[in-house]
C-alpha atoms as a PDB file:
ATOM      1  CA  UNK A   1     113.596 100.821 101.126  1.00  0.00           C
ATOM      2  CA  UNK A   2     109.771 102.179 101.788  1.00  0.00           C
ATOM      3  CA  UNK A   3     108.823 103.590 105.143  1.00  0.00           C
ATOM      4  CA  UNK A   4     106.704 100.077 105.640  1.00  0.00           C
ATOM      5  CA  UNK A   5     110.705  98.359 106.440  1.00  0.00           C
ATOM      6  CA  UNK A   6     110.462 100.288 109.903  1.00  0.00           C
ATOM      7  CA  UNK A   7     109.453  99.282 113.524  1.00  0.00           C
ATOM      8  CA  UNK A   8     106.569 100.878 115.436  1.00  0.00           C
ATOM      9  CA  UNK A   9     109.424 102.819 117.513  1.00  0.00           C
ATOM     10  CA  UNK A  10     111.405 104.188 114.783  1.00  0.00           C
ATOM     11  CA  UNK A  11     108.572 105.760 113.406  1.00  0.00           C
ATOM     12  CA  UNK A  12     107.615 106.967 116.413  1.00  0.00           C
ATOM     13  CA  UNK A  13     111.246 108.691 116.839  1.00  0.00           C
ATOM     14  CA  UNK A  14     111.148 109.891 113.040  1.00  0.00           C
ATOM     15  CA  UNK A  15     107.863 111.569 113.287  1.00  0.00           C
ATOM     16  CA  UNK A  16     108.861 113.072 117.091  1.00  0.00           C
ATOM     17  CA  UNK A  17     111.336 115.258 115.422  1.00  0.00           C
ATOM     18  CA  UNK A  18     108.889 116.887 113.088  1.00  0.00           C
ATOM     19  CA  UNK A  19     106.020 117.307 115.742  1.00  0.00           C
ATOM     20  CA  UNK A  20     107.719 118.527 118.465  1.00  0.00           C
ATOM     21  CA  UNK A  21     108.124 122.203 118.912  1.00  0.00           C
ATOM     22  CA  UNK A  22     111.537 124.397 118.924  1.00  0.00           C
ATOM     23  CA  UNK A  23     113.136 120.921 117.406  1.00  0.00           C
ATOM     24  CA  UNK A  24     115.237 121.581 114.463  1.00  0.00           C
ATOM     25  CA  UNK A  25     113.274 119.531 111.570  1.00  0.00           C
ATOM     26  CA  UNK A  26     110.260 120.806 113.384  1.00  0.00           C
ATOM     27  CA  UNK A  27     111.462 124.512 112.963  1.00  0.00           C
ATOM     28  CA  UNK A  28     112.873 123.846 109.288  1.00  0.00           C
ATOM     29  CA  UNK A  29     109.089 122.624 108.222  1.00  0.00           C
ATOM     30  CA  UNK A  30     107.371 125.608 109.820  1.00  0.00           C
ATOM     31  CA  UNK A  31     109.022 128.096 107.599  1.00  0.00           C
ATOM     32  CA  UNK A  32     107.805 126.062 104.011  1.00  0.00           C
ATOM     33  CA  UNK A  33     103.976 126.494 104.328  1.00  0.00           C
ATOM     34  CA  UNK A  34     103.672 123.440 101.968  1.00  0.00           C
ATOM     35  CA  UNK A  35     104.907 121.306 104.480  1.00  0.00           C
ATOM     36  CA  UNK A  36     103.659 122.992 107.465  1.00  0.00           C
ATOM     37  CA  UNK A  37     100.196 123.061 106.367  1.00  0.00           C
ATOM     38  CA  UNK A  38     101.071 119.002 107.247  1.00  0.00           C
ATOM     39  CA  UNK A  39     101.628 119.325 110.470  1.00  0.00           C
ATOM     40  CA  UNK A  40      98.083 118.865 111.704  1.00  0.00           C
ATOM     41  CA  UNK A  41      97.890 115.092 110.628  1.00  0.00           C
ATOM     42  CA  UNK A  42     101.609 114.510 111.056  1.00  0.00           C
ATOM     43  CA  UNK A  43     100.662 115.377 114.568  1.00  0.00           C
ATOM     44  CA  UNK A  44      97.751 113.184 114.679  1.00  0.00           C
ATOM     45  CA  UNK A  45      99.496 109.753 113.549  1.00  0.00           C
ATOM     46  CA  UNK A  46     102.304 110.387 115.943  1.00  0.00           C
ATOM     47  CA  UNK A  47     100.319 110.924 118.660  1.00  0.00           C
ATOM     48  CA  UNK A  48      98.355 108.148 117.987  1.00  0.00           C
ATOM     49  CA  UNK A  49     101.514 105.798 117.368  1.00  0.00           C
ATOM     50  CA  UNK A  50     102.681 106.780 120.976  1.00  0.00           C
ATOM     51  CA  UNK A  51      99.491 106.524 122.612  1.00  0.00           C
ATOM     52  CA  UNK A  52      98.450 103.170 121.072  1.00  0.00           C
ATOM     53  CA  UNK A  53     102.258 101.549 121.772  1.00  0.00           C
ATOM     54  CA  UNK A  54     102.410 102.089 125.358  1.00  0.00           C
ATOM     55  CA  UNK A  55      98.600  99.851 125.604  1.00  0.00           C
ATOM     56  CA  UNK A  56     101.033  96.818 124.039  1.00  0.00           C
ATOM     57  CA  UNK A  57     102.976  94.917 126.188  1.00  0.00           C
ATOM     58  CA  UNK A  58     106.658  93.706 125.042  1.00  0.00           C
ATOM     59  CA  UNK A  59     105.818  90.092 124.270  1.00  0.00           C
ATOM     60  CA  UNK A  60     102.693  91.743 121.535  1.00  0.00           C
ATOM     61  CA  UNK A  61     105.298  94.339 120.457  1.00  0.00           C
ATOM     62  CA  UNK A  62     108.118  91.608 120.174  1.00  0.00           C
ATOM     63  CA  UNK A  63     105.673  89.652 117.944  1.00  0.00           C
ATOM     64  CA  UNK A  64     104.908  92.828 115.837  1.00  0.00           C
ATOM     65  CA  UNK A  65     107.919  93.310 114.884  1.00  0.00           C
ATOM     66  CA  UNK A  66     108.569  89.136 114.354  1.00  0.00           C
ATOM     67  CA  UNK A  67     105.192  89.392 112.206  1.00  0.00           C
ATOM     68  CA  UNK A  68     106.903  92.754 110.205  1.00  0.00           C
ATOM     69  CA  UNK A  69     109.853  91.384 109.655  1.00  0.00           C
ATOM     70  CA  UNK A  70     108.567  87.781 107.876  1.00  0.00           C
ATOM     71  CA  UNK A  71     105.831  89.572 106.451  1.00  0.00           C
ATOM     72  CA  UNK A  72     108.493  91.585 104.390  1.00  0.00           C
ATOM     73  CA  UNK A  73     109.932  88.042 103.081  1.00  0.00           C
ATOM     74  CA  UNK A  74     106.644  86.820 102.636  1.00  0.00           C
ATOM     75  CA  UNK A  75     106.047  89.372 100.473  1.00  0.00           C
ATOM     76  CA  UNK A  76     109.634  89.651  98.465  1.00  0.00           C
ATOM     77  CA  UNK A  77     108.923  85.610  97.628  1.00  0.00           C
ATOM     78  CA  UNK A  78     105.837  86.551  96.111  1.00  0.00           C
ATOM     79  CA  UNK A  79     106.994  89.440  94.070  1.00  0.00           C
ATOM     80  CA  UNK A  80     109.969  87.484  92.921  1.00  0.00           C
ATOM     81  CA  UNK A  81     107.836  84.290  91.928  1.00  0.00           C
ATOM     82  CA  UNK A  82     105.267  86.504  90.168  1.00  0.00           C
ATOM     83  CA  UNK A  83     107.441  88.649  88.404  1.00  0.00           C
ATOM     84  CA  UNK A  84     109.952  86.072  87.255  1.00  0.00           C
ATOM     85  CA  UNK A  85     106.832  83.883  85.779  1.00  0.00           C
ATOM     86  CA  UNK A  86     105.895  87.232  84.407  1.00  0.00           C
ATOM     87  CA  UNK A  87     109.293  88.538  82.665  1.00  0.00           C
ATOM     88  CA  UNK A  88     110.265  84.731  81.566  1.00  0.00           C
ATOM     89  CA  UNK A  89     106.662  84.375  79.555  1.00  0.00           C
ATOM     90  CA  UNK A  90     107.296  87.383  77.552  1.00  0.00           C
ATOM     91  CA  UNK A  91     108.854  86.174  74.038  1.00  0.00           C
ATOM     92  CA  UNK A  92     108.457  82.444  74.855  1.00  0.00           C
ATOM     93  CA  UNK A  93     107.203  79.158  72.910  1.00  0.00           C
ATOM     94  CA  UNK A  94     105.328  78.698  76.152  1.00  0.00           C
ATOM     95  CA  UNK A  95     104.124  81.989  77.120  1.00  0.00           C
ATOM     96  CA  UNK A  96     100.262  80.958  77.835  1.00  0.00           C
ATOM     97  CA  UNK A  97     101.599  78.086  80.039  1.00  0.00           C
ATOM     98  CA  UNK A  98     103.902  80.372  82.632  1.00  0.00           C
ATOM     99  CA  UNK A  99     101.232  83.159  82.626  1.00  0.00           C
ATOM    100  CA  UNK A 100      98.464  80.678  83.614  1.00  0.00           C
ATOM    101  CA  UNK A 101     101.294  79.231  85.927  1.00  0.00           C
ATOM    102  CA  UNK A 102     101.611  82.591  87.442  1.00  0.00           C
ATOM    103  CA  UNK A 103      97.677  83.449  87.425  1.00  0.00           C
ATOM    104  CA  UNK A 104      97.129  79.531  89.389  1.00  0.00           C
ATOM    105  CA  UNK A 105      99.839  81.184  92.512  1.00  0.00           C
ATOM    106  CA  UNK A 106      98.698  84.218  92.421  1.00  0.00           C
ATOM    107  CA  UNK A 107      94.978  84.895  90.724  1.00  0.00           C
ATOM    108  CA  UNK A 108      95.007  88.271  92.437  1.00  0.00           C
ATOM    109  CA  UNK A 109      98.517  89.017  90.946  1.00  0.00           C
ATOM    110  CA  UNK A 110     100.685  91.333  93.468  1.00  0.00           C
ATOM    111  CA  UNK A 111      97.808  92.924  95.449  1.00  0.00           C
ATOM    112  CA  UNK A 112      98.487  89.060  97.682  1.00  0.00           C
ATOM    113  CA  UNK A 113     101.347  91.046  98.960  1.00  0.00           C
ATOM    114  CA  UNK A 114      98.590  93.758 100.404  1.00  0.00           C
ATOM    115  CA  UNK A 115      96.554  91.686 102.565  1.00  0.00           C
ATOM    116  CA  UNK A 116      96.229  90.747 106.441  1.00  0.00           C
ATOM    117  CA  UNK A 117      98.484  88.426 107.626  1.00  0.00           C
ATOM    118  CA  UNK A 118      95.752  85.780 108.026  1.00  0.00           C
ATOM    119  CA  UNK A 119      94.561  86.460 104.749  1.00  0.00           C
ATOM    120  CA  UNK A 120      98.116  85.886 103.448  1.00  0.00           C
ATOM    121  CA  UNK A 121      98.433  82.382 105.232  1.00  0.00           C
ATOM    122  CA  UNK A 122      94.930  81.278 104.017  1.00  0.00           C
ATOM    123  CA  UNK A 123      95.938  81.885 100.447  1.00  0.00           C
ATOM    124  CA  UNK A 124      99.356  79.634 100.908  1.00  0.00           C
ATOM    125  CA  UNK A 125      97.308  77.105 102.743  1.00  0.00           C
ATOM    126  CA  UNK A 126      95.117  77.095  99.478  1.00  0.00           C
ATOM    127  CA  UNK A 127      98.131  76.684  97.182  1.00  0.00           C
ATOM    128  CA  UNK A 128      99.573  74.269  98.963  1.00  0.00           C
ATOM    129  CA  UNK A 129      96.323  72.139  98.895  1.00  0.00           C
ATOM    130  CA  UNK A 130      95.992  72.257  94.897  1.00  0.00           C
ATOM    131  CA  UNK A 131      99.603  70.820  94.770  1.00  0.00           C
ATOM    132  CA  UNK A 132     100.282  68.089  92.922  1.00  0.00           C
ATOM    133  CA  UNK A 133     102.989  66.400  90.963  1.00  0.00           C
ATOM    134  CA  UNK A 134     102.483  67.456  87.771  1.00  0.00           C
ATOM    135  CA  UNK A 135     102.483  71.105  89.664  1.00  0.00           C
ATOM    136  CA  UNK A 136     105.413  70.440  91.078  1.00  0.00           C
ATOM    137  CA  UNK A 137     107.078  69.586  88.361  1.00  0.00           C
ATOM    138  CA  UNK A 138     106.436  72.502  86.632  1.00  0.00           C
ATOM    139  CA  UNK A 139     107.484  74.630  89.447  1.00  0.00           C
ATOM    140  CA  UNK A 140     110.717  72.585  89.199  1.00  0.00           C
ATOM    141  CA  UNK A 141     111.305  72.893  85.585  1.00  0.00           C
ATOM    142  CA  UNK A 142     111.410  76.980  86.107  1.00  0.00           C
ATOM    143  CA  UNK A 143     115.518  77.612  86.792  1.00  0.00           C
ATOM    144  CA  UNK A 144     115.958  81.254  88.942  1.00  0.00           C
ATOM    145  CA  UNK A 145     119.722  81.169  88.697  1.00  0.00           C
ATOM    146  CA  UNK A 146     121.043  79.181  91.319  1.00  0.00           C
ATOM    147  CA  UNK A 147     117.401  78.061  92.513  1.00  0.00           C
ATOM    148  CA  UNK A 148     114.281  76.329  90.658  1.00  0.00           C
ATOM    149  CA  UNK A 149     111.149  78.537  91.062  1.00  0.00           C
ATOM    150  CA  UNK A 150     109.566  75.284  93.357  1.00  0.00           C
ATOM    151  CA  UNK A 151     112.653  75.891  96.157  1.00  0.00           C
ATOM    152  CA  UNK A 152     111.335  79.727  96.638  1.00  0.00           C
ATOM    153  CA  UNK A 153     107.861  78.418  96.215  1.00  0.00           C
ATOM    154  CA  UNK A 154     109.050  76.060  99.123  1.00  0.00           C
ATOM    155  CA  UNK A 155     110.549  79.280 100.805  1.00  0.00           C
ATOM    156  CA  UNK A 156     107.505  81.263 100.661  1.00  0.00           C
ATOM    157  CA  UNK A 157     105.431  78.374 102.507  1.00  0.00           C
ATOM    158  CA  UNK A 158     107.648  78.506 104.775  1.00  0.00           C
ATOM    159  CA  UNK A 159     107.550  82.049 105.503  1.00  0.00           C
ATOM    160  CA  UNK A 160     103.493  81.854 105.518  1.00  0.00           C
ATOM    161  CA  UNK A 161     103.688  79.100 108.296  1.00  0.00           C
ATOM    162  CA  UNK A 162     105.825  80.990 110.585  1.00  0.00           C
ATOM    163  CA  UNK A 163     103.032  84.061 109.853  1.00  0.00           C
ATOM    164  CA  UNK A 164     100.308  81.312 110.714  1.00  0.00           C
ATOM    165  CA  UNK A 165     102.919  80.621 114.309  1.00  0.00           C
ATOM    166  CA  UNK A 166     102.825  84.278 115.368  1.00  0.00           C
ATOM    167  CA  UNK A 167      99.153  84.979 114.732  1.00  0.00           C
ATOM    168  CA  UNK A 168      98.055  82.108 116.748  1.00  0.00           C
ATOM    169  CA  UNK A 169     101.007  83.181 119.411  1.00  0.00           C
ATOM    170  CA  UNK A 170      99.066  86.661 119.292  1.00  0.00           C
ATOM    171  CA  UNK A 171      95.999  85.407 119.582  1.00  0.00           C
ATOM    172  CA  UNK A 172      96.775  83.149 122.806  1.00  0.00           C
ATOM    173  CA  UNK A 173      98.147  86.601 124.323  1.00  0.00           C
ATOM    174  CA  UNK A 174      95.553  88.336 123.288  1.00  0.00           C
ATOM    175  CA  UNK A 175      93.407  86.129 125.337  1.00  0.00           C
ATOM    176  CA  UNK A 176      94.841  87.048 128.708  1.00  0.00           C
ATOM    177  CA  UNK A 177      96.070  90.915 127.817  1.00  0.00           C
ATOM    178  CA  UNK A 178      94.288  93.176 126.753  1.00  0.00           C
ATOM    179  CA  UNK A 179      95.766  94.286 123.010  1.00  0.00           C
ATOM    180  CA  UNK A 180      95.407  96.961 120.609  1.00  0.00           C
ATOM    181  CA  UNK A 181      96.733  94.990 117.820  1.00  0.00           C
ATOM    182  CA  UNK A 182      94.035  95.985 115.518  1.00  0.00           C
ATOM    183  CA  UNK A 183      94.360  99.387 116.231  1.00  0.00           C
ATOM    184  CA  UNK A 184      98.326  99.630 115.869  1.00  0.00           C
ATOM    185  CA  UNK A 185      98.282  98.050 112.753  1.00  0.00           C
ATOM    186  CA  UNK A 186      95.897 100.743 111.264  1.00  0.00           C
ATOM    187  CA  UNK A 187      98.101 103.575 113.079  1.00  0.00           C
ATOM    188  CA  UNK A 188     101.047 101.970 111.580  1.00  0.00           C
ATOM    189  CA  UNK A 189      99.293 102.036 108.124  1.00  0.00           C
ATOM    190  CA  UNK A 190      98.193 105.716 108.684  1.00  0.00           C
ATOM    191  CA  UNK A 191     101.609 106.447 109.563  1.00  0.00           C
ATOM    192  CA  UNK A 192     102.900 105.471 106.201  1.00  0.00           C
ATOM    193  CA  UNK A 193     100.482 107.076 104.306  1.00  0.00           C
ATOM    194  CA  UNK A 194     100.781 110.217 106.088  1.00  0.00           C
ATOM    195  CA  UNK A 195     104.824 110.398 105.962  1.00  0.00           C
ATOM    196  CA  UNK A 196     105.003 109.432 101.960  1.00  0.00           C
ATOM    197  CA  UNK A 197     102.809 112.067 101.025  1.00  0.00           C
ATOM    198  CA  UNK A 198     104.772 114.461 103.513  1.00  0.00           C
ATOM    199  CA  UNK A 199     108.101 113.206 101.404  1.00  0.00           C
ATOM    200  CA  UNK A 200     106.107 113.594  98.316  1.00  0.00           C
ATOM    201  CA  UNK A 201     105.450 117.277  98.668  1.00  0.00           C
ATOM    202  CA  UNK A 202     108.690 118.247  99.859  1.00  0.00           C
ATOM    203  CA  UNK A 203     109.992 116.198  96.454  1.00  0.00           C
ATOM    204  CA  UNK A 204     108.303 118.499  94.294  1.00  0.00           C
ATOM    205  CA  UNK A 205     109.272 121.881  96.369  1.00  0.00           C
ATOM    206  CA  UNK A 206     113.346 121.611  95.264  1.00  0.00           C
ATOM    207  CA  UNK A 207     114.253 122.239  98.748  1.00  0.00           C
ATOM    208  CA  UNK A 208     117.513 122.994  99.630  1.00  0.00           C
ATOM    209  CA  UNK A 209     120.095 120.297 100.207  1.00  0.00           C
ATOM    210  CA  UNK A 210     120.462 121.357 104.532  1.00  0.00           C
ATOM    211  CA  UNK A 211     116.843 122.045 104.865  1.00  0.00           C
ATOM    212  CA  UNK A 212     116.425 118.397 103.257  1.00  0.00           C
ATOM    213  CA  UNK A 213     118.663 116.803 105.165  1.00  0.00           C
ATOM    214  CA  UNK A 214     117.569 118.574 107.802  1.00  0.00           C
ATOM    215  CA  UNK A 215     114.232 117.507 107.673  1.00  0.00           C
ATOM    216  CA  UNK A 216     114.515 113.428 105.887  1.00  0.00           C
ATOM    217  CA  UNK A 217     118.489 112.636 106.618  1.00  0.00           C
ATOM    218  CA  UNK A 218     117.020 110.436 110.248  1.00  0.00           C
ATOM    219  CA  UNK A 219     114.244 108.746 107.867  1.00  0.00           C
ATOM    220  CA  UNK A 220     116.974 107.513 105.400  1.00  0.00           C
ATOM    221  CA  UNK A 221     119.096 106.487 107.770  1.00  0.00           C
ATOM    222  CA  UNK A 222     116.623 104.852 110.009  1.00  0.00           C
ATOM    223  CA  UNK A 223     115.569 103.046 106.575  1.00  0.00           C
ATOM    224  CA  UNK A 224     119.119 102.128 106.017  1.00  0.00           C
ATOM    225  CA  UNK A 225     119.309 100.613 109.612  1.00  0.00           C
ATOM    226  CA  UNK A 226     116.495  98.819 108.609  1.00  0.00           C
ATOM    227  CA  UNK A 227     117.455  97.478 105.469  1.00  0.00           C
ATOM    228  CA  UNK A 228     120.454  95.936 106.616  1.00  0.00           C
ATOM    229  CA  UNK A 229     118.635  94.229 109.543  1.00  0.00           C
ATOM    230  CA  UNK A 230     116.553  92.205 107.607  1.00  0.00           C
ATOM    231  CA  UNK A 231     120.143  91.407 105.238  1.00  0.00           C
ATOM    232  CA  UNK A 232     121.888  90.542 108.400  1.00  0.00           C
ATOM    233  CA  UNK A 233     118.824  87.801 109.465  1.00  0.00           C
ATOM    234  CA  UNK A 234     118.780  86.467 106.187  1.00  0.00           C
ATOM    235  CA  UNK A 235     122.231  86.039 105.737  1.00  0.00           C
ATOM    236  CA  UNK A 236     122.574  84.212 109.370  1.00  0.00           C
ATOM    237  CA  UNK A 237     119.422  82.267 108.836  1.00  0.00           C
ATOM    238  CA  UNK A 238     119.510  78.691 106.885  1.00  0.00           C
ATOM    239  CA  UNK A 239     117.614  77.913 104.159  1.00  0.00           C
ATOM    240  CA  UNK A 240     114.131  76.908 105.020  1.00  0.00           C
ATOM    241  CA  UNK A 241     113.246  73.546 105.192  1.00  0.00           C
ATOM    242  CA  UNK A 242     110.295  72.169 103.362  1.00  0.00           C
ATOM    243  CA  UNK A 243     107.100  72.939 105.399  1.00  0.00           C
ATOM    244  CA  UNK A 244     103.657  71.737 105.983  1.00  0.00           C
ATOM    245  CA  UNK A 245     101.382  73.507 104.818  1.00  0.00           C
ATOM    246  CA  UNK A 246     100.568  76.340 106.837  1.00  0.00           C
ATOM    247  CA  UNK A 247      97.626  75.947 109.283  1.00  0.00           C
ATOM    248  CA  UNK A 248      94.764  79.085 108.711  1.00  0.00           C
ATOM    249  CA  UNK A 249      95.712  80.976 112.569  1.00  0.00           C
ATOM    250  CA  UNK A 250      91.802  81.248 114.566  1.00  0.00           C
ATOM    251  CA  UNK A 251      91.255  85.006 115.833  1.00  0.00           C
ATOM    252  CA  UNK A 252      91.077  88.050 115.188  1.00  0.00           C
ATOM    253  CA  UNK A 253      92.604  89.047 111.579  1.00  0.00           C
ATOM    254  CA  UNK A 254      95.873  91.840 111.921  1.00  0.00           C
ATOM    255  CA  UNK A 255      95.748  94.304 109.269  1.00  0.00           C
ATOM    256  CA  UNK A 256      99.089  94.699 107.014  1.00  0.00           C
ATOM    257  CA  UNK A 257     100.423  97.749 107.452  1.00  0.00           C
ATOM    258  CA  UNK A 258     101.835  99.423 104.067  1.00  0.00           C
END
């Protein structure tokens, strides 16, 4: 689980704890000048986190974490639909016809899981308007187990319409509030960046297991918490229905964080 699985608040609790002086993770990190000579821009994307989250108001942060949360599907129905075309070619009779299969999807390959949100619903809307039946029925004739790869293609237009929803719900808000979406999306991003190459120095420094723990125990267990929110709404949400194609949202675009 990556630092991208966690709300806008838990990072802004994680990162608290390292900022803030006389706290214990904050006093831990000040006595390893590796990690202390961090501090300045851990300090800068937490401050900016907390600054930029109290200009939201609850319904844009609601949808944030709405957008977050399908994004991270969105993005797990790509990856499985590009690697499955991608392990099943290797070694076949028919290994031109899965790759170019794969390529058609996704001619970008995985970096599809990197962009905006709008750019992620464009590029479904596109799919979904070079469908045809003999597509189709290739996307039917590749078995995933219990599923053929056209039910997750199915799943992952789904989860690009409901994208396409909250970005036009955001935009409509936007309208009469005055939002920093923009701007929190690029903090978020910053945020990320920041905190894995804070982990990535400390994993090189063999700390010691209680100044670890000390330091990254609240970060894997906010990432756990995480984790088994999203299981939880998958498991309690049904199967998604074939959709529509999804409509491109008007407005401004919303930078992925990640």
């Amino acid at each position: 689980m990556a630092e991208g699985s966690l709300s806008f608040q838990e990072m802004a609790v994680i990162s608290g704890a390292w900022v803030t002086e006389g706290t214990p993770a904050r006093v831990a990190i000040e006595k390893i000048p590796a990690l202390a000579a961090l501090e300045p821009q851990l300090q800068q994307t937490h401050s900016t986190i907390v600054d930029l989250r109290a200009k939201e108001t609850p319904q844009l942060q609601a949808l944030s974490q709405q957008e977050h949360d399908i994004d991270a599907k969105h993005d797990a129905y790509v990856k499985l639909m590009y690697n499955a075309l991608t392990v099943l070619a290797d070694g076949t009779v028919n290994k031109h016809e899965l790759l170019d299969l794969r390529d058609r999807l996704f001619p970008e390959r995985l970096r599809h899981t990197r962009k905006s949100y709008r750019s992620e619903v464009g590029h479904a809307v596109l799919v979904a308007k070079q469908m045809d039946d003999a597509l189709v029925a290739r996307l039917k004739a590749v078995q995933l187990h219990d599923r053929t790869l056209f039910d997750i293609y199915q799943a992952w237009q789904a989860t690009a319409a409901q994208l396409g929803q909250l970005e036009e719900d955001r935009a409509h808000l936007s309208q009469a509030t005055p939002s920093a979406a923009r701007e929190i999306a690029t903090a978020r991003r910053n945020w990320i960046h920041v905190v894995k190459a804070f982990r990535a120095c400390a994993g090189v420094l063999n700390l010691d297991a209680e100044t670890e723990n000390l330091i990254f125990a609240p970060l894997r267990a906010a990432e756990q918490v995480a984790a088994n929110r999203m299981r939880n709404r998958a498991s309690t949400e049904p199967a998604p229905a074939p959709a529509p194609a999804p409509t491109p949202p008007a407005g401004t675009d919303t930078p992925k964080a990640g």
